[in-house]
PDB file of N, CA and C in Angstrom:
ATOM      1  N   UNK A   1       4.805  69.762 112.476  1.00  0.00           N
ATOM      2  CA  UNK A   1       5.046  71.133 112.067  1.00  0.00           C
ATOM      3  C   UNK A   1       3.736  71.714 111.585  1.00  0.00           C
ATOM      4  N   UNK A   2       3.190  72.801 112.175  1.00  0.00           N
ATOM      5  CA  UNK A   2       2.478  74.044 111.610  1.00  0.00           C
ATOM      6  C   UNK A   2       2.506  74.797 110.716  1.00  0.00           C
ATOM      7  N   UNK A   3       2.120  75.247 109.619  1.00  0.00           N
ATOM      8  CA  UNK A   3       2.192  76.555 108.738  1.00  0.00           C
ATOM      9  C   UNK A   3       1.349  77.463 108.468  1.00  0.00           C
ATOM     10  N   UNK A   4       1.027  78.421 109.069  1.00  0.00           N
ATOM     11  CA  UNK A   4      -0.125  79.281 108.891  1.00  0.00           C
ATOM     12  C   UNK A   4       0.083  80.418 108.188  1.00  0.00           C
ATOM     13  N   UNK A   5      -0.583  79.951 106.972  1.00  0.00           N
ATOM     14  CA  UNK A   5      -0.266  80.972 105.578  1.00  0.00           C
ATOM     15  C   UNK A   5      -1.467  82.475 105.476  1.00  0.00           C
ATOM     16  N   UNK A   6      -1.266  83.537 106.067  1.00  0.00           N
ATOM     17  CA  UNK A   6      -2.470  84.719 105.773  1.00  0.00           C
ATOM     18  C   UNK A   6      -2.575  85.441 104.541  1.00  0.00           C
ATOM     19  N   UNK A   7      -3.672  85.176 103.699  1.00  0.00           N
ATOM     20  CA  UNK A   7      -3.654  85.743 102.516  1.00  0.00           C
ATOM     21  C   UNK A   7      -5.250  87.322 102.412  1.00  0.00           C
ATOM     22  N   UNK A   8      -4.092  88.096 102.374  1.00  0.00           N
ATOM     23  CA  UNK A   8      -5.470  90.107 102.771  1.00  0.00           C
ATOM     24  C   UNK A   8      -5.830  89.852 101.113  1.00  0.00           C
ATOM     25  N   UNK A   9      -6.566  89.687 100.473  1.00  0.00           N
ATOM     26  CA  UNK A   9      -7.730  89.917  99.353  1.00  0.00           C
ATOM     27  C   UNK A   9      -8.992  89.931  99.622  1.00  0.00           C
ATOM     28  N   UNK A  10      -9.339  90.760  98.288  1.00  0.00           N
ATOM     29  CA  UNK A  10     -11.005  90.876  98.124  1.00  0.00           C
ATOM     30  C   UNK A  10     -11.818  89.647  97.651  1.00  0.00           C
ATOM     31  N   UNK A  11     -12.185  89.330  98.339  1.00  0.00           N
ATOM     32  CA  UNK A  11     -13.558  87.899  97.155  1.00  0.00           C
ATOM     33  C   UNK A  11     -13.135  88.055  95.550  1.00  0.00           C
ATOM     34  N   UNK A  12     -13.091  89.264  94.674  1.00  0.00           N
ATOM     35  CA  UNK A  12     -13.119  89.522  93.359  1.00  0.00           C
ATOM     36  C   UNK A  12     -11.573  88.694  93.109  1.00  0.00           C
ATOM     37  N   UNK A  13     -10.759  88.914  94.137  1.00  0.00           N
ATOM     38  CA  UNK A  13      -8.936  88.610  93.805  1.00  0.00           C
ATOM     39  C   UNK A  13      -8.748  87.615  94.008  1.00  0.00           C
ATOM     40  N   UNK A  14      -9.434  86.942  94.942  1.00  0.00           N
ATOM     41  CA  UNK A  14      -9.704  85.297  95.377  1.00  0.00           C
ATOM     42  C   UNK A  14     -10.247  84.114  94.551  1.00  0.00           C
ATOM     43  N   UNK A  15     -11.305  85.226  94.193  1.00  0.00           N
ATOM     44  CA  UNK A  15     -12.171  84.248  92.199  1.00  0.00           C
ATOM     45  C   UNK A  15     -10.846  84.783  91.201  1.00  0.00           C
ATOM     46  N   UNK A  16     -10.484  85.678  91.138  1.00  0.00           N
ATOM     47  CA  UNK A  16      -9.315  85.423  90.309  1.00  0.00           C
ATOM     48  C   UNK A  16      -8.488  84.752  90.270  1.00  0.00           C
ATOM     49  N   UNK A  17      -7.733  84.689  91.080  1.00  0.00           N
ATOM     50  CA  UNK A  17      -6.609  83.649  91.495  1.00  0.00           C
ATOM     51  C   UNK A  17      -6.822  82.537  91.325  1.00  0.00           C
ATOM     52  N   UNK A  18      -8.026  82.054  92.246  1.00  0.00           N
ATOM     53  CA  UNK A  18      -8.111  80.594  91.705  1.00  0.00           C
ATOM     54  C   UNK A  18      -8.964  79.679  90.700  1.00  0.00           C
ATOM     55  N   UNK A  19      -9.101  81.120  89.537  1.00  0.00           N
ATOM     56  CA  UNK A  19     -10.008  80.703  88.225  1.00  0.00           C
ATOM     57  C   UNK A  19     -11.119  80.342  88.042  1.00  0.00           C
ATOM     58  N   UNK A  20     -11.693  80.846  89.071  1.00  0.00           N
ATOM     59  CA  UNK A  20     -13.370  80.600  89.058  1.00  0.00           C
ATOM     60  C   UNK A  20     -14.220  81.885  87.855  1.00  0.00           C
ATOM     61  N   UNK A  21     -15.286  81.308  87.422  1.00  0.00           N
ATOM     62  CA  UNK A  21     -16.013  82.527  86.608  1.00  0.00           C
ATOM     63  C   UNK A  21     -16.430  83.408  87.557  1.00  0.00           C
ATOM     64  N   UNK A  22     -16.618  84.289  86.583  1.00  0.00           N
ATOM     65  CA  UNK A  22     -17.130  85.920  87.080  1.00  0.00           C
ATOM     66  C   UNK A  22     -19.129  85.463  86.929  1.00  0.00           C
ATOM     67  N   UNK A  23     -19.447  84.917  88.033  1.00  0.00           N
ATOM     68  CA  UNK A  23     -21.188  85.104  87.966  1.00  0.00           C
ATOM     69  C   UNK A  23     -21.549  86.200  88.230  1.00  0.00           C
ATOM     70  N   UNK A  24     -21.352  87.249  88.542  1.00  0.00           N
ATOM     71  CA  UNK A  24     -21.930  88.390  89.120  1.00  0.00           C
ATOM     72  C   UNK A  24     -23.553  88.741  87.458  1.00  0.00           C
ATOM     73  N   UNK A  25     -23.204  88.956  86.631  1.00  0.00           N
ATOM     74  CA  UNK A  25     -24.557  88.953  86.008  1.00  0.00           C
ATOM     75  C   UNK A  25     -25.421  88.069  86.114  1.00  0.00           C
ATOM     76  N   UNK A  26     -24.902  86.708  86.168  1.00  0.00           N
ATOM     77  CA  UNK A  26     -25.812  85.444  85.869  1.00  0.00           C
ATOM     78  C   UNK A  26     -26.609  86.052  87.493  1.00  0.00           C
ATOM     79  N   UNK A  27     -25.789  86.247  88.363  1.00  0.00           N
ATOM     80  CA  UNK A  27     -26.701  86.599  90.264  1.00  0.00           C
ATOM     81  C   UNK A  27     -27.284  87.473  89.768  1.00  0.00           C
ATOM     82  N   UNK A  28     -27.298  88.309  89.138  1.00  0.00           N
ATOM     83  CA  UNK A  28     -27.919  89.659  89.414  1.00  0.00           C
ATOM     84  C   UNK A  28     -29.059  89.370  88.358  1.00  0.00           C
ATOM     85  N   UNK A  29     -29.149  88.686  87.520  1.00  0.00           N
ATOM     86  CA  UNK A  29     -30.256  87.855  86.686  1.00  0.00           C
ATOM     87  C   UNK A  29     -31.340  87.475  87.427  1.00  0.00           C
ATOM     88  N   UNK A  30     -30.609  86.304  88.082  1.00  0.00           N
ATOM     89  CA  UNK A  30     -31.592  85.255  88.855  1.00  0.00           C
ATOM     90  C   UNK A  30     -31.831  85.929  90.222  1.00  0.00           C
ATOM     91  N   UNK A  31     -31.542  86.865  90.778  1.00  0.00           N
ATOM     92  CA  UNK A  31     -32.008  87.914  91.431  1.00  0.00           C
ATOM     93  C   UNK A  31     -33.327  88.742  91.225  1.00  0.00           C
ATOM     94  N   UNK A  32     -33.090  88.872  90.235  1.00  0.00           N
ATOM     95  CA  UNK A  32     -34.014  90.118  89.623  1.00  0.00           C
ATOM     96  C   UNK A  32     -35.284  89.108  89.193  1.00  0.00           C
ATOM     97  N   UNK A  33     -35.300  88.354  89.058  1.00  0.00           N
ATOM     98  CA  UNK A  33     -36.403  87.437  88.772  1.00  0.00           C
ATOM     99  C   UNK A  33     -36.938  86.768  89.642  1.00  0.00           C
ATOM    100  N   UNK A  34     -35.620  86.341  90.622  1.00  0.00           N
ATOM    101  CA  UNK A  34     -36.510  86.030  91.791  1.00  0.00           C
ATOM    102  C   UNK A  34     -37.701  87.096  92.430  1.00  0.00           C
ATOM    103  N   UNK A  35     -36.759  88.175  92.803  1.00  0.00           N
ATOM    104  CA  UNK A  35     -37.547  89.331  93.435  1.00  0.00           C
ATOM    105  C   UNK A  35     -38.892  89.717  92.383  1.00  0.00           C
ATOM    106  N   UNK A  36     -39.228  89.937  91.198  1.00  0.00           N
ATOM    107  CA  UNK A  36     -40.142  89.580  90.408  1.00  0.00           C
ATOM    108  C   UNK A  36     -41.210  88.760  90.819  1.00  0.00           C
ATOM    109  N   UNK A  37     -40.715  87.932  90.757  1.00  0.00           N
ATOM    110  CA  UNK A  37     -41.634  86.026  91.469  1.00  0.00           C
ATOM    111  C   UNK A  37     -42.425  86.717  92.268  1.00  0.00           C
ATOM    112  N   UNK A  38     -41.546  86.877  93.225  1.00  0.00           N
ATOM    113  CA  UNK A  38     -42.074  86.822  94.907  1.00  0.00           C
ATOM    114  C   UNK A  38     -43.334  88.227  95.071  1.00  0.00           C
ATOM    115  N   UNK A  39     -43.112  89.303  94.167  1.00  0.00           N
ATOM    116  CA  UNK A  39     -43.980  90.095  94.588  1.00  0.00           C
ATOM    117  C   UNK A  39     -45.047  89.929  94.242  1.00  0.00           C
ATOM    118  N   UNK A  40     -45.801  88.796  93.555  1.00  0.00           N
ATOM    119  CA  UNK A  40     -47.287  88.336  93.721  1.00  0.00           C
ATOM    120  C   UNK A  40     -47.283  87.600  94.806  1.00  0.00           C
ATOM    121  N   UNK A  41     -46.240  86.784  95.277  1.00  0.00           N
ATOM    122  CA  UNK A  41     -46.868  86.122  96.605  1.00  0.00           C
ATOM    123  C   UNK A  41     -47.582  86.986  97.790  1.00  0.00           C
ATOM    124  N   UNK A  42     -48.681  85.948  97.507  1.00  0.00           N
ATOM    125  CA  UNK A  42     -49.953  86.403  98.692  1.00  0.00           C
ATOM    126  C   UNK A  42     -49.916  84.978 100.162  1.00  0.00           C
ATOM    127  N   UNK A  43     -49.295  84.129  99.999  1.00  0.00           N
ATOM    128  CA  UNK A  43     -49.254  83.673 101.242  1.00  0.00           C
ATOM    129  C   UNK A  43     -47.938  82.469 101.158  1.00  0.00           C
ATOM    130  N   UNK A  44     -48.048  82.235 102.336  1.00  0.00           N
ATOM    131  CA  UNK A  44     -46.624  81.233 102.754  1.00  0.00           C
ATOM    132  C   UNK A  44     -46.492  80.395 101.833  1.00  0.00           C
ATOM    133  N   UNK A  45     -47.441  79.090 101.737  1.00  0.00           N
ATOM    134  CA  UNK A  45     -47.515  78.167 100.428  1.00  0.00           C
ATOM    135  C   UNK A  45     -47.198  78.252  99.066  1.00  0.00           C
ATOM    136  N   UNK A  46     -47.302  79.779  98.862  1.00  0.00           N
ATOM    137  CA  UNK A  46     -47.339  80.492  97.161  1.00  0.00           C
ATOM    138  C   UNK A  46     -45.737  80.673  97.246  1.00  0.00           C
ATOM    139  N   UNK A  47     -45.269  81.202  98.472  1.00  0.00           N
ATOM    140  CA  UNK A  47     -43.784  80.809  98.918  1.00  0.00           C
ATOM    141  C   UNK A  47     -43.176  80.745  98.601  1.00  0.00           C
ATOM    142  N   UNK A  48     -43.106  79.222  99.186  1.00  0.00           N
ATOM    143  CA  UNK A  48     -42.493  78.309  99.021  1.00  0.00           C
ATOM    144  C   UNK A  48     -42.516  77.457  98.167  1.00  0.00           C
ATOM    145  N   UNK A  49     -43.736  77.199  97.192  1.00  0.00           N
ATOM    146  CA  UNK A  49     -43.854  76.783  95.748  1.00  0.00           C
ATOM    147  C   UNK A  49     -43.090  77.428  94.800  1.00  0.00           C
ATOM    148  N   UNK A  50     -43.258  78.869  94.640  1.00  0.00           N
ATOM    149  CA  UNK A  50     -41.958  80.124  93.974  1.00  0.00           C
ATOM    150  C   UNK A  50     -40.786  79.371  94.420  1.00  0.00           C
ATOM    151  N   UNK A  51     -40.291  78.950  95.413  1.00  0.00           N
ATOM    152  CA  UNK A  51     -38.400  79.033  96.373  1.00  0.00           C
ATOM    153  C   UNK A  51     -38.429  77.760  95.473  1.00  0.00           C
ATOM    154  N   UNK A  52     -39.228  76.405  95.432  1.00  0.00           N
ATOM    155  CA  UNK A  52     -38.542  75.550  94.701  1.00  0.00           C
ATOM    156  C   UNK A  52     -38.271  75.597  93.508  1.00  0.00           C
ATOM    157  N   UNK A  53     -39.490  76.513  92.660  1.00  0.00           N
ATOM    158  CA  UNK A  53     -39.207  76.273  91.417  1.00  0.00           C
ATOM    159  C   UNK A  53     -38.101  77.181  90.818  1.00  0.00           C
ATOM    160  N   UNK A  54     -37.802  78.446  91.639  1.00  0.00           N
ATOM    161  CA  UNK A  54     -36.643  79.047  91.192  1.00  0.00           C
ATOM    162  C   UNK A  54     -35.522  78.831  91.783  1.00  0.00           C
ATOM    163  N   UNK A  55     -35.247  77.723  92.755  1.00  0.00           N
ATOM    164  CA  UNK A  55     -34.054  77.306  94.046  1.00  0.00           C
ATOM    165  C   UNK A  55     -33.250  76.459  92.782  1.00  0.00           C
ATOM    166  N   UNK A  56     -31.288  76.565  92.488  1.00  0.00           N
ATOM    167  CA  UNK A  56     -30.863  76.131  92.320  1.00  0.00           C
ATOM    168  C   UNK A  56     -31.259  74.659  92.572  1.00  0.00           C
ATOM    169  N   UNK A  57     -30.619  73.560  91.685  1.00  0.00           N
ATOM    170  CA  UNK A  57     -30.951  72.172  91.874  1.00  0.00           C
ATOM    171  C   UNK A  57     -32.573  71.791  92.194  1.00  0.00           C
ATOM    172  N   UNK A  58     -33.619  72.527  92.824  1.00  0.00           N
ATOM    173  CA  UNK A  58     -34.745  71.855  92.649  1.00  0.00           C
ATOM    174  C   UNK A  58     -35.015  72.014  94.134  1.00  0.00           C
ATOM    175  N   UNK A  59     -35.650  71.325  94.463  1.00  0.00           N
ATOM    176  CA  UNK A  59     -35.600  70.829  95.782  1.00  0.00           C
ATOM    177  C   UNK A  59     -34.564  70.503  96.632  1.00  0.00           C
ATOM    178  N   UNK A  60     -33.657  70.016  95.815  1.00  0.00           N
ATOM    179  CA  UNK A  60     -32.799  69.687  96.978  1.00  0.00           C
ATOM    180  C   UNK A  60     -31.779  70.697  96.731  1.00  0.00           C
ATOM    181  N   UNK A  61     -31.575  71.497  96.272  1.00  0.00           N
ATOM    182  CA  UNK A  61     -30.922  72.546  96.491  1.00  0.00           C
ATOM    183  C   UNK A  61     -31.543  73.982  97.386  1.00  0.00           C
ATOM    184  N   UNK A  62     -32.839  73.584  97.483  1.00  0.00           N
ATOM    185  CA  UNK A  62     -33.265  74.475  98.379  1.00  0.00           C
ATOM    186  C   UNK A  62     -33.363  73.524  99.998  1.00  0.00           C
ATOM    187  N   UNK A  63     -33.034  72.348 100.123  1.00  0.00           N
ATOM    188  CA  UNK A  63     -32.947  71.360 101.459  1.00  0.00           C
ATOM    189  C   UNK A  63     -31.504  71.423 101.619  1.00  0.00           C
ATOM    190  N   UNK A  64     -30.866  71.865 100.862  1.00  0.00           N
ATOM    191  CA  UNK A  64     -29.236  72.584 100.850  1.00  0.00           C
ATOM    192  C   UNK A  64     -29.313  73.596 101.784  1.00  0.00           C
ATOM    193  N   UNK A  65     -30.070  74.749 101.157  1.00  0.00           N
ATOM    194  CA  UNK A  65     -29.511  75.817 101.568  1.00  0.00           C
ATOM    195  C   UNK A  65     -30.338  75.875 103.140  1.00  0.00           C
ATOM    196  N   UNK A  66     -31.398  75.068 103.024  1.00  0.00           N
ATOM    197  CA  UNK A  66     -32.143  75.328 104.585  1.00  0.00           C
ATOM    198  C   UNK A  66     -31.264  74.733 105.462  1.00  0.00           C
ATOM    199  N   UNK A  67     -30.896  73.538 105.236  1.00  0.00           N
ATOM    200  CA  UNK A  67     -29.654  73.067 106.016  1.00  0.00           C
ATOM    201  C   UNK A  67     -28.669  74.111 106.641  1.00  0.00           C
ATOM    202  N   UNK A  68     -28.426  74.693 105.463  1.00  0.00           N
ATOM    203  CA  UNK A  68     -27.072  75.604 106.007  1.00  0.00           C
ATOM    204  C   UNK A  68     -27.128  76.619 106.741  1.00  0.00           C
ATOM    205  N   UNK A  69     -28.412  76.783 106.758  1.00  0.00           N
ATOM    206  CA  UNK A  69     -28.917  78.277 107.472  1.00  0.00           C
ATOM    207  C   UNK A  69     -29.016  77.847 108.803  1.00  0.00           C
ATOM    208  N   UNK A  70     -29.719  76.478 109.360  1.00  0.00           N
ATOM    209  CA  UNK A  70     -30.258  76.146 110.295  1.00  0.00           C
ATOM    210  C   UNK A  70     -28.744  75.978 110.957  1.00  0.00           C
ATOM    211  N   UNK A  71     -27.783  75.378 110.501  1.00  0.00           N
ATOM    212  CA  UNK A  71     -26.315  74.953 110.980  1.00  0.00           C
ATOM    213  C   UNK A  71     -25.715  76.090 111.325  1.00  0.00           C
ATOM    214  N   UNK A  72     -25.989  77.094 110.460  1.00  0.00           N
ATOM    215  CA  UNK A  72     -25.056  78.653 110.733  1.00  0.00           C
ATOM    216  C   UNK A  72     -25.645  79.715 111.629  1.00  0.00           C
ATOM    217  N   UNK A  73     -27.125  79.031 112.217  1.00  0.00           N
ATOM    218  CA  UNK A  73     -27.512  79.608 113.481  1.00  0.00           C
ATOM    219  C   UNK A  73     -27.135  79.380 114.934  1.00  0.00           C
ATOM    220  N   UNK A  74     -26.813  77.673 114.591  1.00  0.00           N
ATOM    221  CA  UNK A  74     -26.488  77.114 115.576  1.00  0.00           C
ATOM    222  C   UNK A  74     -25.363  77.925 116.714  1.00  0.00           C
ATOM    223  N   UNK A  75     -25.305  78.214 117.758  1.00  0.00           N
ATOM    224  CA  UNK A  75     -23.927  78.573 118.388  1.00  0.00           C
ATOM    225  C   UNK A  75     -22.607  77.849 118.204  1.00  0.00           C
ATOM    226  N   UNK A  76     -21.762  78.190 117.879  1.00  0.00           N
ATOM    227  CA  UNK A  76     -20.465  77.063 117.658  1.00  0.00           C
ATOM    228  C   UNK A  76     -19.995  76.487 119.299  1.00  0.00           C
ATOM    229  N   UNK A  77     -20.123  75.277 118.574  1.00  0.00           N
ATOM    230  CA  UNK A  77     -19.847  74.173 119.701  1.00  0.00           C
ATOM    231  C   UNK A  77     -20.856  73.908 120.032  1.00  0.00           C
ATOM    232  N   UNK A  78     -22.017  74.614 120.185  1.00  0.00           N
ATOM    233  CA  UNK A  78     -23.393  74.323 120.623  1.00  0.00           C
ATOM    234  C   UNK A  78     -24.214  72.823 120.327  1.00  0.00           C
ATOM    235  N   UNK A  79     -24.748  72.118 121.231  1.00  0.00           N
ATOM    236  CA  UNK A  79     -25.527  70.860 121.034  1.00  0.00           C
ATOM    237  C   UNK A  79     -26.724  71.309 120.190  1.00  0.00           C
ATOM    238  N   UNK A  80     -27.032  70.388 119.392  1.00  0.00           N
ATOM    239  CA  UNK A  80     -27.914  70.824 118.815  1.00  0.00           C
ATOM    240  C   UNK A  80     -29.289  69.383 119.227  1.00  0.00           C
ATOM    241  N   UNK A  81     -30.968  69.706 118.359  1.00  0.00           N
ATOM    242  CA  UNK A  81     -31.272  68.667 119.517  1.00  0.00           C
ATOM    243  C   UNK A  81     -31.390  67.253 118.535  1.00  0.00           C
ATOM    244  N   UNK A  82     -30.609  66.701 117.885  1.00  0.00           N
ATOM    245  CA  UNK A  82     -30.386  65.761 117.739  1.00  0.00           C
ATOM    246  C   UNK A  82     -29.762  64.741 118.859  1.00  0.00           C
ATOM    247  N   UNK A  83     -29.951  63.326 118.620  1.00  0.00           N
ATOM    248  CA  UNK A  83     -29.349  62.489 120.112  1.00  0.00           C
ATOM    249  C   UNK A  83     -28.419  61.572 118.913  1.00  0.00           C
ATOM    250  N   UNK A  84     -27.458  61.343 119.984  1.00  0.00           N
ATOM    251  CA  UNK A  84     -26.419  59.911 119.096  1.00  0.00           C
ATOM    252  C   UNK A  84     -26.912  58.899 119.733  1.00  0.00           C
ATOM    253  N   UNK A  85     -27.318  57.578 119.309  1.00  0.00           N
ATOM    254  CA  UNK A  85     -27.620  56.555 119.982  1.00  0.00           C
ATOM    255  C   UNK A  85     -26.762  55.789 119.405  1.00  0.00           C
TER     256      UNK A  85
END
C-alpha cells in the first residue's frame, strides 16, 4: 500500500509545525558579516581563506556545502565521472 500525503505551506509554517527555531536574525547576522569580509577581498586565495574562517563547522562545513553544490548541478540520473570498481 501507497500513501501520498500533500501538505500547501510556507517554509515559515513548516518551521512552525515542526518546532524548529526562528534563525532568520542569527542569517541575517552572519550574512551581513560575511558580505563585510568579502569586500576587502582582492584575490581568489583571500577567498577562500575568508569562506573557511566564516563557513559553518570550519572546513568541513564548507567541504559540505561544496559537495552539495557540485551534486545539485549534476543532471538527475546523470553519471557523474567517478568509476565503481
Amino acid at each position: 500500500m501507497k500513501v501520498n500525503i500533500e501538505i500547501d505551506c510556507t517554509p515559515e509554517e513548516a518551521r512552525q509545525f515542526m518546532g524548529l527555531p526562528d534563525v532568520d536574525k542569527a542569517n541575517a547576522v552572519y550574512v551581513e558579516q560575511f558580505t563585510k569580509a568579502m569586500k576587502g577581498v582582492s584575490n581568489l586565495d583571500q577567498l577562500q581563506d575568508y569562506a573557511r574562517q566564516m563557513a559553518p563547522m570550519g572546513q568541513m562545513g564548507l567541504k559540505l556545502f561544496q559537495d552539495f553544490v557540485q551534486a545539485s548541478s549534476r543532471p538527475a540520473g546523470g553519471k557523474t565521472d567517478k568509476t565503481d570498481d
